[in-house]
Protein backbone atom coordinates (compact mmCIF):
# COMPACT_ATOMS: atom_id res chain seq x y z
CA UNK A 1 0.00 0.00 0.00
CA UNK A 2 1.59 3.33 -0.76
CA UNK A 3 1.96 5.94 1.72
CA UNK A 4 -0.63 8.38 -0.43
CA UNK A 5 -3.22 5.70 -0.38
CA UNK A 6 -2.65 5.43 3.25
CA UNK A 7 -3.32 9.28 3.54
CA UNK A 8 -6.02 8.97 1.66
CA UNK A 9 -7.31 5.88 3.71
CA UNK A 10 -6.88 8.39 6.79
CA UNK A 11 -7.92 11.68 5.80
CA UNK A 12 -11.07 9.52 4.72
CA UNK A 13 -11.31 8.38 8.60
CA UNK A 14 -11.30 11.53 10.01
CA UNK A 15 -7.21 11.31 10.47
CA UNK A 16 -5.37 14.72 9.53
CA UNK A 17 -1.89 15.40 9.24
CA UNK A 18 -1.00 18.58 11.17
CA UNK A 19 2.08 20.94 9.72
CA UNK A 20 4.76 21.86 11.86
CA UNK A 21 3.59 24.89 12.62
CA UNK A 22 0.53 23.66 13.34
CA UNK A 23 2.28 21.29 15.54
CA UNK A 24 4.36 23.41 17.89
CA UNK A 25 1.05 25.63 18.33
CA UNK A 26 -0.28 22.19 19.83
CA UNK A 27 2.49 21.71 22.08
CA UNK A 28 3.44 25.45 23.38
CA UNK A 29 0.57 27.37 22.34
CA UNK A 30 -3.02 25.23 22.75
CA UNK A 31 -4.25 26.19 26.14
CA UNK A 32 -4.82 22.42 27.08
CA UNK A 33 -1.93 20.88 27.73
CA UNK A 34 -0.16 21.78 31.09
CA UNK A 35 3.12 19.66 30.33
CA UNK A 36 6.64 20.91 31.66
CA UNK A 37 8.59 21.28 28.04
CA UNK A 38 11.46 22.00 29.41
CA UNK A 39 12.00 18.81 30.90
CA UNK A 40 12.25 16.20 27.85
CA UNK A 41 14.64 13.35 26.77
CA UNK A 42 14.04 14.28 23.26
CA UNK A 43 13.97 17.12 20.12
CA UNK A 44 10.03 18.02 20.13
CA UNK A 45 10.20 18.09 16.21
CA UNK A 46 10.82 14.43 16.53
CA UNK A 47 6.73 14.53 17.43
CA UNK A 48 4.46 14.96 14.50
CA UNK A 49 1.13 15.45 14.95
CA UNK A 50 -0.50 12.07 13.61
CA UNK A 51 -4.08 13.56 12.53
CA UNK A 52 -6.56 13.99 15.05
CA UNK A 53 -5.41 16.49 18.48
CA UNK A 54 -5.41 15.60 22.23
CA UNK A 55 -7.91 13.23 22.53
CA UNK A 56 -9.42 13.16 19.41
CA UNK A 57 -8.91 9.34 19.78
CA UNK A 58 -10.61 8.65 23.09
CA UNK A 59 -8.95 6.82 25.58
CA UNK A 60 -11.72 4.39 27.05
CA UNK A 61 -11.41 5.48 31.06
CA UNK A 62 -14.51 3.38 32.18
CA UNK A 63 -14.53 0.05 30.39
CA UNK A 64 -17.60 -2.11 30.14
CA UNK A 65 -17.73 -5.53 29.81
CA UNK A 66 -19.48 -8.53 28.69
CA UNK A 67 -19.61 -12.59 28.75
CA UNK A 68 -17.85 -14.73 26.23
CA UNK A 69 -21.35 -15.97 25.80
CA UNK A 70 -22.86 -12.49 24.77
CA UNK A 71 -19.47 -11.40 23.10
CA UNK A 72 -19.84 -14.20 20.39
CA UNK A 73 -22.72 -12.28 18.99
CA UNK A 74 -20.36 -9.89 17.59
CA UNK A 75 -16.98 -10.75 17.57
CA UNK A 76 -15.48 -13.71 15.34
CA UNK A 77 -14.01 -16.71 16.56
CA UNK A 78 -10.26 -15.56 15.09
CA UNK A 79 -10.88 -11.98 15.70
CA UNK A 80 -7.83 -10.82 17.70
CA UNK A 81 -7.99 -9.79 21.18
CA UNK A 82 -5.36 -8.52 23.88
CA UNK A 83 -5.55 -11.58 26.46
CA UNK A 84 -4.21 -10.41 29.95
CA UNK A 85 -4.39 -13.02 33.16
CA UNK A 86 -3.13 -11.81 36.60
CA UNK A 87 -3.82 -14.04 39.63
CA UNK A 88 -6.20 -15.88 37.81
CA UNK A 89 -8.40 -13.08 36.58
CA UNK A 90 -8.86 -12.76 33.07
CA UNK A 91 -9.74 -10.10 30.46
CA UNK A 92 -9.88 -9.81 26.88
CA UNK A 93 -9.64 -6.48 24.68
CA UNK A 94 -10.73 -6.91 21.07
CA UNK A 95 -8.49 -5.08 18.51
CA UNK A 96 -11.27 -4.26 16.60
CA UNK A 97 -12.37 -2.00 19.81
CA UNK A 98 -8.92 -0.78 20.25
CA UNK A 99 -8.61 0.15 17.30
CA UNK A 100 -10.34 2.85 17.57
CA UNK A 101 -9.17 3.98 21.21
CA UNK A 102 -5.78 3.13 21.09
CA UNK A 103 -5.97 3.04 25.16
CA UNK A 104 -8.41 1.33 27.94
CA UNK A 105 -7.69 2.58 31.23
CA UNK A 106 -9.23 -0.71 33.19
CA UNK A 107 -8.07 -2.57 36.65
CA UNK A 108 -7.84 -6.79 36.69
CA UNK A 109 -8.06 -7.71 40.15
CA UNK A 110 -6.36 -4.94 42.28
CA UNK A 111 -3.97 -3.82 39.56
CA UNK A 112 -4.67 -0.56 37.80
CA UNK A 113 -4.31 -1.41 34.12
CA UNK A 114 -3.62 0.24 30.71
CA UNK A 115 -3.71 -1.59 27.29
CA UNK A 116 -2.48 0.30 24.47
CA UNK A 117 -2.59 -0.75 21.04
CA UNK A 118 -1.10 1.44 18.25
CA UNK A 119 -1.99 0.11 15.06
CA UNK A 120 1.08 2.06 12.81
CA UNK A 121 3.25 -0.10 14.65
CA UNK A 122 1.13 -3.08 15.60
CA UNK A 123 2.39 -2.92 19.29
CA UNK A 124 -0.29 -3.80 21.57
CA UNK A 125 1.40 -3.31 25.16
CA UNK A 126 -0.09 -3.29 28.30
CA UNK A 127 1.20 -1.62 31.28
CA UNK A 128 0.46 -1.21 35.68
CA UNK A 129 -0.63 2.52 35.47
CA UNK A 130 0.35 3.25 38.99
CA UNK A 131 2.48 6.32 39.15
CA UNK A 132 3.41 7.90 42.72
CA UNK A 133 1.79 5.49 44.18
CA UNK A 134 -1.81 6.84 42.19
CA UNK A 135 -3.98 5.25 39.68
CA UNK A 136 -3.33 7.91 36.59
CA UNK A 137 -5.57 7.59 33.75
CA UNK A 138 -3.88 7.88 30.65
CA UNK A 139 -4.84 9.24 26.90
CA UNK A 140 -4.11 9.86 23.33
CA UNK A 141 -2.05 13.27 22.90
CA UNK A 142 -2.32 12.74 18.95
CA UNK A 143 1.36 12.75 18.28
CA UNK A 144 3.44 9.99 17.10
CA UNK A 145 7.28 9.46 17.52
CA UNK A 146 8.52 6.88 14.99
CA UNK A 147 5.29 6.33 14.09
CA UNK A 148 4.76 5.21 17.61
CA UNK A 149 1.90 6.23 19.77
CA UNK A 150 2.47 9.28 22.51
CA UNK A 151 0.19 8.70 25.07
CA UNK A 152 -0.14 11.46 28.03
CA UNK A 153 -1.12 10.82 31.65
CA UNK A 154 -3.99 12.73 33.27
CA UNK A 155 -1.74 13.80 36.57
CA UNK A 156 1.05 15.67 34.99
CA UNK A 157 0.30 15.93 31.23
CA UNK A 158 3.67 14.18 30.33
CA UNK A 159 4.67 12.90 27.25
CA UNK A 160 4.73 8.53 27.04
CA UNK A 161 6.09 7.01 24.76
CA UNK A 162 4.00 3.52 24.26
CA UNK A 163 6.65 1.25 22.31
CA UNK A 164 8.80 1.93 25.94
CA UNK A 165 6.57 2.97 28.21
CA UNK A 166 9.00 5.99 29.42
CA UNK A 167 8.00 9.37 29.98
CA UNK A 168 9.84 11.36 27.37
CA UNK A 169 8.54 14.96 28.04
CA UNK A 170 7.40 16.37 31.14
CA UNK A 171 7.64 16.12 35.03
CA UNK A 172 7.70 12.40 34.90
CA UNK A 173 10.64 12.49 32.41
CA UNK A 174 13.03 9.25 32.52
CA UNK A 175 9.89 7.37 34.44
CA UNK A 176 9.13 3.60 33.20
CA UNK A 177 5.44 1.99 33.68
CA UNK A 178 6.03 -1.84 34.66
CA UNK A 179 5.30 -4.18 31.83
CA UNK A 180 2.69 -6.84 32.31
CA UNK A 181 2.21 -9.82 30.58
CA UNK A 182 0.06 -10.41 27.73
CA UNK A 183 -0.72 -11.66 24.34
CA UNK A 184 -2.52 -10.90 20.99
CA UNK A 185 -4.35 -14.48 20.34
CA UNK A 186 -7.90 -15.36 19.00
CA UNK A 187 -11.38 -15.01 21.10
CA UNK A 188 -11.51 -18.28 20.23
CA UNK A 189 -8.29 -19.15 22.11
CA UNK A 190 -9.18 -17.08 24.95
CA UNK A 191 -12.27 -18.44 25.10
CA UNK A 192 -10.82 -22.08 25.65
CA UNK A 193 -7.99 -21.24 27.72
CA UNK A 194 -10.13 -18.82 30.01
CA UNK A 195 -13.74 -20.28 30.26
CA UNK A 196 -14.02 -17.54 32.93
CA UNK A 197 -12.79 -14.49 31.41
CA UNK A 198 -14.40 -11.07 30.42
CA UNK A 199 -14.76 -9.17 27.22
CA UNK A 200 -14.63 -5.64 26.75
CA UNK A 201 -17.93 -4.42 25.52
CA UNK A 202 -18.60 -2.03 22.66
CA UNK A 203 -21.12 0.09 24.62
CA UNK A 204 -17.85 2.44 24.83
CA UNK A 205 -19.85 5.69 24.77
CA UNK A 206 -18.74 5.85 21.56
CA UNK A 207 -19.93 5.53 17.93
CA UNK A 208 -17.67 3.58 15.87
CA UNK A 209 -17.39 0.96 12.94
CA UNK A 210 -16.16 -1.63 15.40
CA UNK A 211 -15.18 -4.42 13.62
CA UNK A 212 -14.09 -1.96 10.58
CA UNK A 213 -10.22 -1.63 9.50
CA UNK A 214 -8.86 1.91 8.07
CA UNK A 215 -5.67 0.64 7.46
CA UNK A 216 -6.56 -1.37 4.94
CA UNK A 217 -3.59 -3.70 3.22
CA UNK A 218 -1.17 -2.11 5.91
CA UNK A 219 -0.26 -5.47 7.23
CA UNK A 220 1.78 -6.20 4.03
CA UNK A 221 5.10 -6.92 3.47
CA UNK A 222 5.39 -4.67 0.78
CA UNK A 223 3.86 -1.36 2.88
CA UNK A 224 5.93 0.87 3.84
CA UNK A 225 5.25 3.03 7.65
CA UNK A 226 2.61 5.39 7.54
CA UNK A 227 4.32 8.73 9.15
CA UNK A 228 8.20 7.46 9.60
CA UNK A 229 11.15 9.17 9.13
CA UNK A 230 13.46 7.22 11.08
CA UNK A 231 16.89 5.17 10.32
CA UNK A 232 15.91 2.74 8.14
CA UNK A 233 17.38 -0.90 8.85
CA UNK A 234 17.72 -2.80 6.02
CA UNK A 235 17.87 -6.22 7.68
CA UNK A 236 13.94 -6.68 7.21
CA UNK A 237 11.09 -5.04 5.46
CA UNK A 238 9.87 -2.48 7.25
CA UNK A 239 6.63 -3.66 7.49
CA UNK A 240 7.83 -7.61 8.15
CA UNK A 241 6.42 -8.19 11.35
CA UNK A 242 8.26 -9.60 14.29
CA UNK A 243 7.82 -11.12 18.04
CA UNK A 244 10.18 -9.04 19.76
CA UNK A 245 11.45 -10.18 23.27
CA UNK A 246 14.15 -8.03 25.52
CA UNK A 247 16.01 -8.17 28.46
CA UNK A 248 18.10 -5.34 29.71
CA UNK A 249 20.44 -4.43 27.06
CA UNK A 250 19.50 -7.00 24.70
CA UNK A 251 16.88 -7.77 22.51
CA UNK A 252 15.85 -9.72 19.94
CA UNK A 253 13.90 -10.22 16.87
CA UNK A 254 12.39 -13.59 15.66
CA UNK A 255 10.57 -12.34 12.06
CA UNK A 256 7.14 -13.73 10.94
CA UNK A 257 8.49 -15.19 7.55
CA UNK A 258 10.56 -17.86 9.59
CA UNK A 259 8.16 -18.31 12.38
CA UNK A 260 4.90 -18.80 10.84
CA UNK A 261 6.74 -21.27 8.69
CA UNK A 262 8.49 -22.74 11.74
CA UNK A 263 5.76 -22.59 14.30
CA UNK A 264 7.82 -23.77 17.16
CA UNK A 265 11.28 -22.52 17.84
CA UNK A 266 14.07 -23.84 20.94
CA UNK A 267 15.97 -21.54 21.45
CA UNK A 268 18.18 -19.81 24.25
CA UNK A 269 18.11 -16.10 25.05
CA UNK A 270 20.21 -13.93 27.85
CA UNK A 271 21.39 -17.32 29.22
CA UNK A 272 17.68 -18.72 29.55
CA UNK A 273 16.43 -21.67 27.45
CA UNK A 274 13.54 -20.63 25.87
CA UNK A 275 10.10 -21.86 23.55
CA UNK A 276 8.61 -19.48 20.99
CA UNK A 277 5.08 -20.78 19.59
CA UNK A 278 3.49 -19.35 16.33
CA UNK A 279 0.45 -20.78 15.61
CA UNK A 280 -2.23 -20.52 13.49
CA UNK A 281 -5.95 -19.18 13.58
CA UNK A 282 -5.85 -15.63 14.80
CA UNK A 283 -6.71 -12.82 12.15
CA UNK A 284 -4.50 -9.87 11.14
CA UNK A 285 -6.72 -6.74 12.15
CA UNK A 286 -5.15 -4.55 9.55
CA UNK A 287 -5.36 -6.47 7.00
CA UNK A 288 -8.99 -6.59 4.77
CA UNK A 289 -11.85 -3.59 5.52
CA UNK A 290 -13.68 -5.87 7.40
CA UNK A 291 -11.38 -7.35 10.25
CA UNK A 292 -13.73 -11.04 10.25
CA UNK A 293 -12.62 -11.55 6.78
CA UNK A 294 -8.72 -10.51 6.81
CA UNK A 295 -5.86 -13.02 6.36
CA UNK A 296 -5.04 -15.62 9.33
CA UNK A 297 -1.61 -14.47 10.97
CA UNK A 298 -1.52 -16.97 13.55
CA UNK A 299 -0.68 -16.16 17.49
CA UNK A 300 2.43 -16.18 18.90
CA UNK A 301 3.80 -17.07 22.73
CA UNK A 302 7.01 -16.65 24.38
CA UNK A 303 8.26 -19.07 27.43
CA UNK A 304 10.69 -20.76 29.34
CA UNK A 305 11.06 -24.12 28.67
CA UNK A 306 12.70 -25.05 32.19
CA UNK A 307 9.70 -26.57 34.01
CA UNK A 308 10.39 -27.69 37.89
CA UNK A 309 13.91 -28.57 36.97
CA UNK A 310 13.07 -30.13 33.53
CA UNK A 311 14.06 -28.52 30.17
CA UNK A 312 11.55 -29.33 28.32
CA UNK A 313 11.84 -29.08 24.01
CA UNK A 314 8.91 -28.66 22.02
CA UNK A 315 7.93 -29.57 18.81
CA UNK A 316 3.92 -28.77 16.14
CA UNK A 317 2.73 -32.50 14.88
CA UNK A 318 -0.45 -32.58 13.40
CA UNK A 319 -1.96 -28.72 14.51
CA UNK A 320 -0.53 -29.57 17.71
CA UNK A 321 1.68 -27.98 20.41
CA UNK A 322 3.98 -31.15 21.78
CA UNK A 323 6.52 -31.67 24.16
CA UNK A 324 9.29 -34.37 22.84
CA UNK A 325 9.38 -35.06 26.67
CA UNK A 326 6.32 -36.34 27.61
CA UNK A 327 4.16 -35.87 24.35
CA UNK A 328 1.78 -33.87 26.58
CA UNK A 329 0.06 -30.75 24.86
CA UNK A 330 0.47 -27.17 25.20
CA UNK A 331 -1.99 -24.43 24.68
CA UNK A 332 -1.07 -20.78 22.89
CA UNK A 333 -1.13 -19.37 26.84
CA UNK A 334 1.74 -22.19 27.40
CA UNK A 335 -0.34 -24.24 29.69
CA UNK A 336 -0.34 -28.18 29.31
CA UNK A 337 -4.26 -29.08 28.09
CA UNK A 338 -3.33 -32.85 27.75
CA UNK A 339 -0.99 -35.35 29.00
CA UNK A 340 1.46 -36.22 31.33
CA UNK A 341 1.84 -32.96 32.39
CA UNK A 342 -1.72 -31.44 32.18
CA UNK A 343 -2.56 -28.15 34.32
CA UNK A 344 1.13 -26.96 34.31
CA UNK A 345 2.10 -23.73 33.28
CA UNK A 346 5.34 -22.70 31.46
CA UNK A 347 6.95 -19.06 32.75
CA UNK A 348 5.58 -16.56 30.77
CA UNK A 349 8.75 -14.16 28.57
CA UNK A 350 7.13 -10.63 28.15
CA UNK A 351 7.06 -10.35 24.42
CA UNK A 352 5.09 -8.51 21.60
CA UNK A 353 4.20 -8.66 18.00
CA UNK A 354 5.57 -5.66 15.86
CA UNK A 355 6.52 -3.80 12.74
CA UNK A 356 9.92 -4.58 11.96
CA UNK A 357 10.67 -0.89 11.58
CA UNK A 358 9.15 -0.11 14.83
CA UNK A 359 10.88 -2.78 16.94
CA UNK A 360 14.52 -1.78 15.04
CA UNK A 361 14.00 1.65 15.89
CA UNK A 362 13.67 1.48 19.36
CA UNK A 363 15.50 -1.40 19.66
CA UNK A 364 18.58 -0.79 16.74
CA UNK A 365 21.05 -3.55 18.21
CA UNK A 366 18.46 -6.18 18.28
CA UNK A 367 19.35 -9.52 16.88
CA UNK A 368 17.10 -11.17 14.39
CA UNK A 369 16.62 -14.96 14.73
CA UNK A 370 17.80 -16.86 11.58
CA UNK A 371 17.39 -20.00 10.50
């Protein structure tokens, strides 16, 4: 898709481009935004305005939700949805919802949560929104940094940047939300692997073509980022997608064309001896107009394979996840459905699926997985 039909796609959906002038009105002029500019980590013309202003996007700040029962009335069984678990309680945030919010401010259990999704990049990330000890609602500023998503929080107007989660302008400058756990897979897959869980509802508040994509074609190989100006790394396409995992100082990058070919991969990172799964039957939700009938991109998991003292090595026979150890098998979520070993769980590895040009730019001395 070429970046002028993209700019079409968006100036169709509402989503204009501000100039530069326009944009530095937004950030020291517009009588809205309270942030400290003098404290920042980066150049402010590194933010371009991405169409609509602050909060033109809404950031959903009190979800609703619904049963698996009632959500399969509207939302495909392969329709991708954020899956997050903490102690047992389980939520699921459809893209096709996100994609139009780009942030839920929500709590799971006692922990004050934010999912972001930003669909340039294809980073869905969620985060523990607890800064100074406060739940801090966060939102959409409307700028974009590498094509990334800025998100602000409600307490001191700084500047986030969502690929990170660091404050990058603003009295929380150099600050870093805590990571939690979670993974883009299927409603069908959630549905299975949390019987229990909830949905997040479409009575947002909101009107919008839920279940509608205005990226059309962007998930292709052949696309090029939508609003990038950054270093270019020629390693991958751009718009190859990745799972991404990190750790400290080092990071790494296992690309789509060898995993979804692969679907399991043993392998060892920063020391640990690790699983990454990639299997089918989860929708792209930037693919086709209609998200329902876009291409299948399959749903990826990251784990150790070291299970109460047992390294275990894994192996996909017949649409299957196996273990060569006990020929038990594994779900997407990494827990044992069958087998030997049934009702374990492997150790979840924070990971993410991304944009190759998005994961190399904040991560430029990442490694990339080859065969």
């Amino acid at each position: 898709m070429t970046l002028n039909k993209i700019f079409m796609a968006m100036l169709l959906s509402g989503f204009l481009m501000y100039s530069q002038s326009e944009l530095e009105h937004i950030l020291k002029v517009y009588p809205s935004w309270t942030t400290n500019f003098d404290k920042k980590s980066i150049e402010l013309d590194e933010l371009i305005g991405g169409g609509p202003p602050k909060d033109g996007i809404p950031a959903i700040i009190n979800p609703k939700f619904t049963t698996i029962e009632e959500a399969e009335n509207w939302l495909a069984e392969k329709e991708p949805v954020i899956a997050v678990n903490i102690n047992g309680s389980s939520k699921a945030y459809p893209l096709q919802i996100l994609m139009f919010h780009e942030i839920v401010n929500d709590r799971i259990g006692r922990t004050p949560v934010l999912v972001s999704f930003c669909p340039l990049c294809y980073s869905g990330i969620v985060f523990n929104r607890t800064l100074n000890g406060m739940s801090v609602n966060f939102g959409v500023s409307g700028l974009l940094r590498n094509s990334d998503l800025v998100m602000y929080d409600q307490l001191t107007e700084s500047f986030w940047q969502q690929f990170t989660g660091e404050a990058i302008v603003g009295d929380m400058l150099g600050t870093k939300l805590e990571v939690i756990s979670s993974q883009i897979v299927s409603f069908k897959d959630f549905s299975s692997n949390y019987p229990d869980g909830l949905i997040l509802s479409k009575d947002t508040g909101f009107e919008r073509p839920y279940g509608v994509n205005p990226y059309v074609n962007y998930d292709n190989v052949e696309s090029t980022p939508f609003l990038f100006s950054g270093n270019v790394d020629e390693r991958l396409p751009q718009n190859e997608k990745v799972i991404g995992i990190k750790n400290g100082n080092l990071a790494k990058a296992y690309p789509y064309s060898i995993t979804m070919e692969q679907k399991i991969i043993n392998d060892t990172f920063n020391g640990n001896e690790i699983v990454i799964f990639h299997v089918p039957g989860t929708l792209s939700s930037l693919d086709k107009k209609s998200i329902e009938n876009s291409k299948d991109v399959g749903a990826t998991g990251v784990f150790e394979r070291n299970l109460d003292g047992i390294q275990l090595n894994f192996k996909y026979v017949n649409n299957k996840i196996i273990d060569t150890n006990t020929e038990s098998k594994w779900s997407i979520t990494g827990k044992c459905i069958n087998g030997k070993l049934k009702s374990k769980q492997l150790k979840k590895v924070n990971h993410g699926d991304y944009f190759s040009f998005a994961w190399l730019a904040f991560r430029p001395k990442s490694e990339i997985y080859s065969k």
